[in-house]
Protein backbone atom coordinates (compact mmCIF):
# COMPACT_ATOMS: atom_id res chain seq x y z
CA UNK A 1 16.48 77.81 46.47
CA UNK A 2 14.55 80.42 48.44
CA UNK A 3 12.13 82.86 46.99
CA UNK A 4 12.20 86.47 48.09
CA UNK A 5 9.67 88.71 47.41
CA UNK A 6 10.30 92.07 45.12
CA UNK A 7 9.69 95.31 47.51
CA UNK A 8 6.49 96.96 47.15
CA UNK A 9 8.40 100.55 46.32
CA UNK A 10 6.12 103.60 47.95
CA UNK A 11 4.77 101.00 50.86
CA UNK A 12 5.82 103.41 53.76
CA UNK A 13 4.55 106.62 51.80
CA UNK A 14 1.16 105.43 51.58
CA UNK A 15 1.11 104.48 54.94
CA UNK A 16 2.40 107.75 56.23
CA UNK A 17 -0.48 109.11 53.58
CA UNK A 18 -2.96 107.30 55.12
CA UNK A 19 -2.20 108.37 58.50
CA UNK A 20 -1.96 112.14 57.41
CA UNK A 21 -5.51 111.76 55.80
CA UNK A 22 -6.95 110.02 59.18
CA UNK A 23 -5.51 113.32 61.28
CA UNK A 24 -6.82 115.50 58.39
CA UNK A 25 -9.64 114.01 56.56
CA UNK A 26 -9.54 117.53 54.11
CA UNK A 27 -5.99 115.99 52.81
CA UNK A 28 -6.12 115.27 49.18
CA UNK A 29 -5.97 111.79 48.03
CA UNK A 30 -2.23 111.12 46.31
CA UNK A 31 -3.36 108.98 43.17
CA UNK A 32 0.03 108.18 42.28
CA UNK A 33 0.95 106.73 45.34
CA UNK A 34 -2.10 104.55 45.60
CA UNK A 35 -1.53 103.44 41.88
CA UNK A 36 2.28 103.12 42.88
CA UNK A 37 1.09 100.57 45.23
CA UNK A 38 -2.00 98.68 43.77
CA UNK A 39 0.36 98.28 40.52
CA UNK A 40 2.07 96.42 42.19
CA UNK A 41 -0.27 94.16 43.99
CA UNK A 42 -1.66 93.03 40.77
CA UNK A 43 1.59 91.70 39.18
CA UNK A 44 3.40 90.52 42.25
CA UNK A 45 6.19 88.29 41.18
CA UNK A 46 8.71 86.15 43.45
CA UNK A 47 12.17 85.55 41.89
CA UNK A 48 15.17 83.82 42.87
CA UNK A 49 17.29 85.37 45.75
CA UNK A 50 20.40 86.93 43.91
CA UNK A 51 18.21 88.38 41.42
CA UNK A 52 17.53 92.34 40.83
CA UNK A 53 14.54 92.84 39.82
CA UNK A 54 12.72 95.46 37.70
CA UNK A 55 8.94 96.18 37.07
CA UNK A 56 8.81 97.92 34.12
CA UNK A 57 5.78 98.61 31.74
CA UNK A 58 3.66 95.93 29.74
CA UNK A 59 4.39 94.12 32.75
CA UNK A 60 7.80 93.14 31.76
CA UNK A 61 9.85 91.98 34.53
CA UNK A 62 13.92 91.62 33.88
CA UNK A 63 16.95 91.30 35.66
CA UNK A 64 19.04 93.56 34.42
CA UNK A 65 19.48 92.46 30.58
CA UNK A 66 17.80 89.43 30.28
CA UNK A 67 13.95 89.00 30.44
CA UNK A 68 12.81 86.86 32.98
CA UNK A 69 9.18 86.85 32.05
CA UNK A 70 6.75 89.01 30.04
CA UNK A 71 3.41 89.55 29.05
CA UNK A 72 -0.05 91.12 29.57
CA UNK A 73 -0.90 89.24 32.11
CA UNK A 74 1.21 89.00 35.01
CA UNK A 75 0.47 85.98 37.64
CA UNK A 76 -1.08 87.16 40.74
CA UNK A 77 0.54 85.48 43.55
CA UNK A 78 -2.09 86.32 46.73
CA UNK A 79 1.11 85.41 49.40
CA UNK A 80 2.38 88.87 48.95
CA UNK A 81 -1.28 90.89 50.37
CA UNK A 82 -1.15 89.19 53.54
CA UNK A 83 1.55 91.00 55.28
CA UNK A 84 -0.36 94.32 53.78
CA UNK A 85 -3.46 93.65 54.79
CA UNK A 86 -2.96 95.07 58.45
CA UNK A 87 -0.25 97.89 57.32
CA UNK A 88 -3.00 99.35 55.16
CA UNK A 89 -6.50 97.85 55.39
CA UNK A 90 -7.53 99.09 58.76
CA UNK A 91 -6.87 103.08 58.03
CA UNK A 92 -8.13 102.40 54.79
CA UNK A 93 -11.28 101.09 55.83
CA UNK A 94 -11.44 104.00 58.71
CA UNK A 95 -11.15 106.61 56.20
CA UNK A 96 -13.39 104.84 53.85
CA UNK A 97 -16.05 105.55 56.91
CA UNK A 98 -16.23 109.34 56.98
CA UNK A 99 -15.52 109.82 52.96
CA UNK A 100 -17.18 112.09 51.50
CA UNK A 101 -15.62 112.24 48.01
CA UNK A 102 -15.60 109.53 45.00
CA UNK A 103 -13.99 106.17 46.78
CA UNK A 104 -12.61 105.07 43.76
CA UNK A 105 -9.05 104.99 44.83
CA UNK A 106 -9.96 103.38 48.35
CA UNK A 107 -11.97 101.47 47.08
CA UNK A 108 -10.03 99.80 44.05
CA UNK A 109 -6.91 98.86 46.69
CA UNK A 110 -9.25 97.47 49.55
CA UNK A 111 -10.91 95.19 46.83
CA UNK A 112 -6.92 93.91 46.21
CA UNK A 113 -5.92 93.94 49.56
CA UNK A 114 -9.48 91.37 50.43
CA UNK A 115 -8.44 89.08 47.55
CA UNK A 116 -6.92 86.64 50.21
CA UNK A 117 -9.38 87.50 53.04
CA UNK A 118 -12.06 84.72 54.05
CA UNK A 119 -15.68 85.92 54.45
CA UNK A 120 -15.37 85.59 58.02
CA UNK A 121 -12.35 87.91 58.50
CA UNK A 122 -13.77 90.22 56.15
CA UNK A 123 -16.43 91.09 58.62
CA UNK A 124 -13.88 92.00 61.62
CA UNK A 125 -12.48 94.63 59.55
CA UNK A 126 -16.00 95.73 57.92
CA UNK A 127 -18.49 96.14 60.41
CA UNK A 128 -22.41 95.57 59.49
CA UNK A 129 -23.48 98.84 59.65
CA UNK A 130 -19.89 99.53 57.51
CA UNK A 131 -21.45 96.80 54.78
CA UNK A 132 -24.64 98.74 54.35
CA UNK A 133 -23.28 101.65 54.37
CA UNK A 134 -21.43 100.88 51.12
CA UNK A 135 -24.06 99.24 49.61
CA UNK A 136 -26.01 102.03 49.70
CA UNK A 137 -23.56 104.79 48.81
CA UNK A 138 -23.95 106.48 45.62
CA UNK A 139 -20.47 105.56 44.21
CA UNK A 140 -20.16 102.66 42.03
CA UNK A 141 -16.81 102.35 43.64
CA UNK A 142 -18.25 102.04 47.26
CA UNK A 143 -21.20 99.55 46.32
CA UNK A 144 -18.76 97.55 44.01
CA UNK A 145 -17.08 97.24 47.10
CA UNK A 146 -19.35 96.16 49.21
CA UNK A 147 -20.59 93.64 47.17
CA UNK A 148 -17.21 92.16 46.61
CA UNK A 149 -16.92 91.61 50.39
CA UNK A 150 -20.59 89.37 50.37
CA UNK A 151 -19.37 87.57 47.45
CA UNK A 152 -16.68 86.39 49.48
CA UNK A 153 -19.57 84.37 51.12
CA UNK A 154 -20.06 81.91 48.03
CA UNK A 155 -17.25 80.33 49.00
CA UNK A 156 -19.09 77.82 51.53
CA UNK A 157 -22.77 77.08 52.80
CA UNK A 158 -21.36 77.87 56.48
CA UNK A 159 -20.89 81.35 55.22
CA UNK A 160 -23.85 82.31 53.43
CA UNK A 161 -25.68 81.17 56.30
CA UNK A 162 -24.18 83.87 58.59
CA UNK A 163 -25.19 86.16 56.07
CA UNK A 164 -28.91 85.47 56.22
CA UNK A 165 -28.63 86.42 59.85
CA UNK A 166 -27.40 90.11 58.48
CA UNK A 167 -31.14 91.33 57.50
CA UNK A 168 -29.80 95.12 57.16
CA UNK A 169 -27.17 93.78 54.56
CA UNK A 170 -29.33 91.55 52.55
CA UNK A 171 -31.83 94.10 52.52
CA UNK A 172 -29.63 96.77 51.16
CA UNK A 173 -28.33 94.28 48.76
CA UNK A 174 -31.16 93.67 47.22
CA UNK A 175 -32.05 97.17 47.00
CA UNK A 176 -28.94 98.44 45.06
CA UNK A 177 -29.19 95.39 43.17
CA UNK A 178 -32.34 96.41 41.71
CA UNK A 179 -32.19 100.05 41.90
CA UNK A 180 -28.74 100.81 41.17
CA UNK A 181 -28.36 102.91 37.60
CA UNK A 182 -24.58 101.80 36.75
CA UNK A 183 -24.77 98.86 34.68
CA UNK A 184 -21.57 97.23 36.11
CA UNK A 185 -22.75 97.09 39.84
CA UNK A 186 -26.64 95.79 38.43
CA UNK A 187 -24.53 93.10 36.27
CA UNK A 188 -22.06 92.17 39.73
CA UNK A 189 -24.72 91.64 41.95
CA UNK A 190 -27.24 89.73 39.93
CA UNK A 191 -23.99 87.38 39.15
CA UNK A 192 -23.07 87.64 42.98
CA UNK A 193 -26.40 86.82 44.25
CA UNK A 194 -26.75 83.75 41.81
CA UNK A 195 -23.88 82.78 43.17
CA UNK A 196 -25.02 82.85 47.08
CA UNK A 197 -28.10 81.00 46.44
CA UNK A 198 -26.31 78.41 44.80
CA UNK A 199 -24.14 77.68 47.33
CA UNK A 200 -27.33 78.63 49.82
CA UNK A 201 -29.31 76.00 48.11
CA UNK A 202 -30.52 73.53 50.58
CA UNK A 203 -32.79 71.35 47.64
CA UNK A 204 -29.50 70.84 45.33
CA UNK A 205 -28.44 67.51 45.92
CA UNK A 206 -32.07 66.40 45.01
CA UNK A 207 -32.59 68.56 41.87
CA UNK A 208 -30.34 66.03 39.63
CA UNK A 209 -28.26 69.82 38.88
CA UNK A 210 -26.75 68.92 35.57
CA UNK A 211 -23.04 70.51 35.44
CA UNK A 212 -23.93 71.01 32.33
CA UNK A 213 -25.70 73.84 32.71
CA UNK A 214 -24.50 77.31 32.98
CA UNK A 215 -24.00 78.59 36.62
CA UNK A 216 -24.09 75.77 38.21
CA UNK A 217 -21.28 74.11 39.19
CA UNK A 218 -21.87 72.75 42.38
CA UNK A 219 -23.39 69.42 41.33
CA UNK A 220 -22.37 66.51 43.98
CA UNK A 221 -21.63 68.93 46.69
CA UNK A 222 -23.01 69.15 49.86
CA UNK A 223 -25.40 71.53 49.98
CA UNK A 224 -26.57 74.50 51.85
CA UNK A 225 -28.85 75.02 54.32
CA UNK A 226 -31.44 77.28 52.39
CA UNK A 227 -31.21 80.30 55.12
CA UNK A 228 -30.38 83.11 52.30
CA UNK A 229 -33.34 81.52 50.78
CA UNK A 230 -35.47 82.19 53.25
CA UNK A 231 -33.99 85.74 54.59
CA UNK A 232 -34.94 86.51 50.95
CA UNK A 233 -38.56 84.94 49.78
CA UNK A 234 -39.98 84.02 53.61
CA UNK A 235 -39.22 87.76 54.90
CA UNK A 236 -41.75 90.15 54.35
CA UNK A 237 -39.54 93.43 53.84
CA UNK A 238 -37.13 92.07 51.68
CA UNK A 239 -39.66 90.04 49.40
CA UNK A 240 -41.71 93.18 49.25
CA UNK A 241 -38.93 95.23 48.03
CA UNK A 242 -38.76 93.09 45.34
CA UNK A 243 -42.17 93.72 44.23
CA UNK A 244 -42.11 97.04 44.73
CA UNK A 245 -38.78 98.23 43.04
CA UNK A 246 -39.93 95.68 39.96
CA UNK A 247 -43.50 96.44 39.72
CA UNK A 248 -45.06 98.97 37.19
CA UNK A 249 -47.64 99.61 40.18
CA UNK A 250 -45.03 101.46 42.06
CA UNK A 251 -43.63 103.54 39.43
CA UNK A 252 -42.34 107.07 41.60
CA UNK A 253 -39.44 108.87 43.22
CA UNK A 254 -40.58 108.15 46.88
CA UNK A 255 -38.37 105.67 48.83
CA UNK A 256 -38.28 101.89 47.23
CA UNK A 257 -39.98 103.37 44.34
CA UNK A 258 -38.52 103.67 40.91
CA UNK A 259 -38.73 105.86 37.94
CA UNK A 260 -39.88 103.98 34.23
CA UNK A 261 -36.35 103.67 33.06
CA UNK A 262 -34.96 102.24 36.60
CA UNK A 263 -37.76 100.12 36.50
CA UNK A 264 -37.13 98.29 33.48
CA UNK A 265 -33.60 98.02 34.55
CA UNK A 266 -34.43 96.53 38.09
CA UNK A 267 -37.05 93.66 36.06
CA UNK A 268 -34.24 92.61 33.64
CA UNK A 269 -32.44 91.99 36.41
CA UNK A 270 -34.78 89.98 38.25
CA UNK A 271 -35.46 87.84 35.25
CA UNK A 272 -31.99 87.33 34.91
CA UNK A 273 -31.12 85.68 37.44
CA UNK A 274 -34.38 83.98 37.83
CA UNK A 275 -33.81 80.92 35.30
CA UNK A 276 -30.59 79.95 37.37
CA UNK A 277 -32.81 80.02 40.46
CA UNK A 278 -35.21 78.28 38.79
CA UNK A 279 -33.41 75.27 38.13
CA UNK A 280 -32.02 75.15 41.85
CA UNK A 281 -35.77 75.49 43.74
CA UNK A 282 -38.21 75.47 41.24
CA UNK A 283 -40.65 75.70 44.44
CA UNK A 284 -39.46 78.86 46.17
CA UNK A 285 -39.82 80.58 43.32
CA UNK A 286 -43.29 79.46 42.21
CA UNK A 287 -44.99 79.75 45.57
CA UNK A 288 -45.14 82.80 48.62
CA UNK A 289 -45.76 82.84 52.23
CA UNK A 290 -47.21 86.13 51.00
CA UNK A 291 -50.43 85.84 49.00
CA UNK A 292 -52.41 88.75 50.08
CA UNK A 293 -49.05 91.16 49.45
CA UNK A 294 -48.98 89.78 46.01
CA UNK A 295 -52.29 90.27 45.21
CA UNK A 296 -51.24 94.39 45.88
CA UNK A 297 -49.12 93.94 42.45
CA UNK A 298 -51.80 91.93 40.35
CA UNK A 299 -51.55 88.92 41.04
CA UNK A 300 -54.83 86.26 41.16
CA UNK A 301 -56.19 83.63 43.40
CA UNK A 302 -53.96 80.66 42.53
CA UNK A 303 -51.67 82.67 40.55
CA UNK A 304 -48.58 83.06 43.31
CA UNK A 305 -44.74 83.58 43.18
CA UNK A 306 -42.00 85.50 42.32
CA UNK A 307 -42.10 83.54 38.48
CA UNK A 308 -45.43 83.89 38.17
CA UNK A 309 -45.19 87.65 38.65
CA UNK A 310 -41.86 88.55 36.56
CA UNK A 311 -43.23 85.85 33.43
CA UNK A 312 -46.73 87.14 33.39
CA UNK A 313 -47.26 89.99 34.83
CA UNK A 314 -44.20 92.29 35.37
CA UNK A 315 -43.40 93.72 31.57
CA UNK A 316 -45.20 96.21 29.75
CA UNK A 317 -45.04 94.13 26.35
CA UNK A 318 -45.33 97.70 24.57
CA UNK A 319 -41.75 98.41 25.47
CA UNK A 320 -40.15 96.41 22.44
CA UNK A 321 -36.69 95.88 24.50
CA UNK A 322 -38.68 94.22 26.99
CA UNK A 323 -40.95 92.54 25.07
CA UNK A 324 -37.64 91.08 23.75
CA UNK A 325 -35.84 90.17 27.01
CA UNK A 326 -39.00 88.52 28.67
CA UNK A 327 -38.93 86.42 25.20
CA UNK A 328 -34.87 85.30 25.52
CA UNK A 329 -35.28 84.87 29.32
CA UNK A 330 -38.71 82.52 29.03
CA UNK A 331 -36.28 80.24 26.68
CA UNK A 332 -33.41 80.33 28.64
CA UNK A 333 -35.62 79.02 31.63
CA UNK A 334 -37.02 76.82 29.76
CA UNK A 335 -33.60 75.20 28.42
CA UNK A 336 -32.32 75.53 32.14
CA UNK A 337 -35.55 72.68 33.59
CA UNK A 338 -34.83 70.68 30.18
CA UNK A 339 -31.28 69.85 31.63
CA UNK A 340 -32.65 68.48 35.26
CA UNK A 341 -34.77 66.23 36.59
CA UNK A 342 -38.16 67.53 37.40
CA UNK A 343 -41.27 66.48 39.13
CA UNK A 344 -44.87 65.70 37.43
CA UNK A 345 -45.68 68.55 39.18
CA UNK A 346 -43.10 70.95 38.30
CA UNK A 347 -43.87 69.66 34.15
CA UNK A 348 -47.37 70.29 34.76
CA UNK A 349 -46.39 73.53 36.54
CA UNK A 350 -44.23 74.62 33.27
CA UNK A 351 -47.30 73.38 30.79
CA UNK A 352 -49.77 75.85 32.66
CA UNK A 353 -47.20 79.18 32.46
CA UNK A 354 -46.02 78.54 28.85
CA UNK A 355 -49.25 78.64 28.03
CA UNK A 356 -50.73 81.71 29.97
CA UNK A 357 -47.54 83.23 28.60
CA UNK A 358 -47.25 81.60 25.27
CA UNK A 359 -51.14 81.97 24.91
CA UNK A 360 -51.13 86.13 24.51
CA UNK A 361 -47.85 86.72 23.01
CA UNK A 362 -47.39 85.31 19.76
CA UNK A 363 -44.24 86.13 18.72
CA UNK A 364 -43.40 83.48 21.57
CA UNK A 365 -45.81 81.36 20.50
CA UNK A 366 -43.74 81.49 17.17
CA UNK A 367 -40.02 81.37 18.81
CA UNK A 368 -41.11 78.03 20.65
CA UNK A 369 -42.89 76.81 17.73
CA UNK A 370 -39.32 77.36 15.47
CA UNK A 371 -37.11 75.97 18.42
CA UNK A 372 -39.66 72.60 18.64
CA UNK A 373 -38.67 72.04 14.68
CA UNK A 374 -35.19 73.49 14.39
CA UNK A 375 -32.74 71.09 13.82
CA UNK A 376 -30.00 72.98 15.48
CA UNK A 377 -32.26 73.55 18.89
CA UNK A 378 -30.86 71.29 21.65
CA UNK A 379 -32.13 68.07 21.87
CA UNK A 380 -33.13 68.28 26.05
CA UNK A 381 -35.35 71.40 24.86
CA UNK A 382 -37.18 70.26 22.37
CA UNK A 383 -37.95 67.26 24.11
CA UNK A 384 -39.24 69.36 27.14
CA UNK A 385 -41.18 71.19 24.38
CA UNK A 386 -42.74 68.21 22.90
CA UNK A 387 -44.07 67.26 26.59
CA UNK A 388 -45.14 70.55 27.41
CA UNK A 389 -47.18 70.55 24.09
CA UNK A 390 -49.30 67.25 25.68
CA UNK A 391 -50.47 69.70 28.43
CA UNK A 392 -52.42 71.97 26.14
């Protein structure tokens, strides 16, 4: 029996909105038209021709009296966006261009309508200079979008690698990544950009990736050419920025500078993410193309990379919360290498920054110590532990 699908009610008014807006960019966004609409694209159902059907509240869906299906969460079924995607994207995104109000509403239906859209088609209807100019609005809404359309990129090594040929974008990225004060676009793109490198990851296959482990999922697949890799830690502006939006050395309001607060923000971020990236190229992130630039930030003759700086050097250990975080992260990347395969010289590697790190901060020193004996600690860490303990 054929499937029909239930008639997005309000389509043709928000198009004619849209339009009006375009010819009069002063017109007032309608917020009960676009929540008319985007209702509707997030419980889409299909029923059986014949039927009458009914959205009500709670997302309840009957035909006439009998309930056909219920509950709080509706399925999605991404075959009805298609057809809407040129009816509405294209003046949404044109609008979206010369906004100068809160996004929100444009925002929240483009992100629906770009549920179906591959990476590649994403970036005919949202030009580079479109991309960055999202990512570095100063609405949540607009940089939530943004980064929604990059994530889109994850989905295969082919298409992370075209976005390592976008410097502007992955430049910008990083920045609001780092520097952005709204807790739910820092938490997005730190996910997001875990996410890329993954798939980026050109050393994968050889790691021994345990699927085990949290984040990565990718074990057995092909993997990526490393290009995002080395768009991010072999180019000099974008490897700086790091440095300078995470180091205490650059605390300040001038461009890629950040006040104390942001700053803490931007270096739990970067040590967030940097256990997963850890475990996927242990040696990106323990070496630089860059010595002389990292030397700027503190750090000494044989002391390189981006772990080096965010285990040892980054945190002011008198900021308690910090103090803290550094202590869970050094753990979790810790318990991240127990669960692959590493080298002599990544184990020897490990042995020489637990103890630099280990060595002047004892309540460490005493969290290590407790996981090595604990009974309830997992069995891959402690053993790494043990090992690491041979080194010292």
């Amino acid at each position: 029996m054929e499937e029909t699908q239930i008639p997005i009610t309000g389509l043709e008014e928000l198009e004619s909105h849209l339009k009006h807006i375009i010819d009069e960019p002063d017109t007032p966004l309608n917020a009960n038209l676009f929540d008319e609409v985007e209702l509707q694209l997030t419980g889409i159902y299909t029923l059986s021709q014949g039927s009458a059907p009914m959205l009500i509240k709670s997302y309840t869906l009957s035909t006439g009296p009998d309930i056909i299906a219920c509950g709080s969460d509706p399925p999605i079924s991404n075959s009805n966006i298609p057809p809407l995607i040129p009816r509405l994207l294209p003046n949404v995104t044109q609008i979206l261009l010369t906004y100068d109000k809160d996004p929100a509403i444009l925002a929240s239906l483009s992100i629906k309508l770009l549920r179906p859209v591959q990476f590649t088609q994403a970036l005919t209807l949202a030009s580079e200079d479109a991309l960055v100019q999202a990512l570095r609005s100063h609405a949540p809404s607009a940089n939530i979008l943004g980064i929604t359309v990059l994530e889109k990129a994850s989905r295969s090594p082919g298409d992370t690698a075209i976005l390592s040929i976008m410097k502007g974008v992955v430049q910008s990225y990083v920045r609001i990544w780092l520097s952005t004060p709204h807790v739910e676009v820092g938490e997005k793109a730190t996910k997001v950009l875990g996410d890329l490198l993954e798939v980026d990851c050109d050393k994968r296959s050889s790691a021994g990736i345990d699927t085990r482990m949290s984040g990565i999922q990718l074990a057995g697949t092909p993997p990526g050419q490393g290009l995002l890799w080395r768009r991010i830690f072999q180019d000099r502006d974008i490897y700086g920025l790091i440095f300078s939006l995470c180091s205490f050395k650059t605390v300040g309001t001038e461009e890629d500078q950040l006040d104390e607060r942001q700053k803490s923000l931007a270096q739990g971020r970067l040590l967030r993410i940097l256990p997963r990236l850890a475990a996927l190229d242990f040696h990106t992130v323990t070496h630089t193309q860059f010595p002389e630039m990292e030397a700027q930030y503190g750090l000494q003759d044989g002391d390189h990379g981006l772990l080096f700086f965010a285990m040892v050097d980054m945190v002011d250990k008198q900021d308690i919360l910090m103090h803290l975080n550094l202590i869970d992260i050094f753990i979790e990347l810790l318990g991240n290498m127990s669960m692959i395969e590493v080298t002599q010289t990544t184990l020897e590697y490990l042995a020489t920054l637990t103890k630099k790190v280990a060595g002047s901060d004892g309540a460490l020193y005493q969290s290590l110590e407790a996981i090595s004996v604990s009974p309830d600690a997992p069995p891959d860490l402690v053993e790494l532990l043990v090992k690491l303990s041979r080194y010292q």
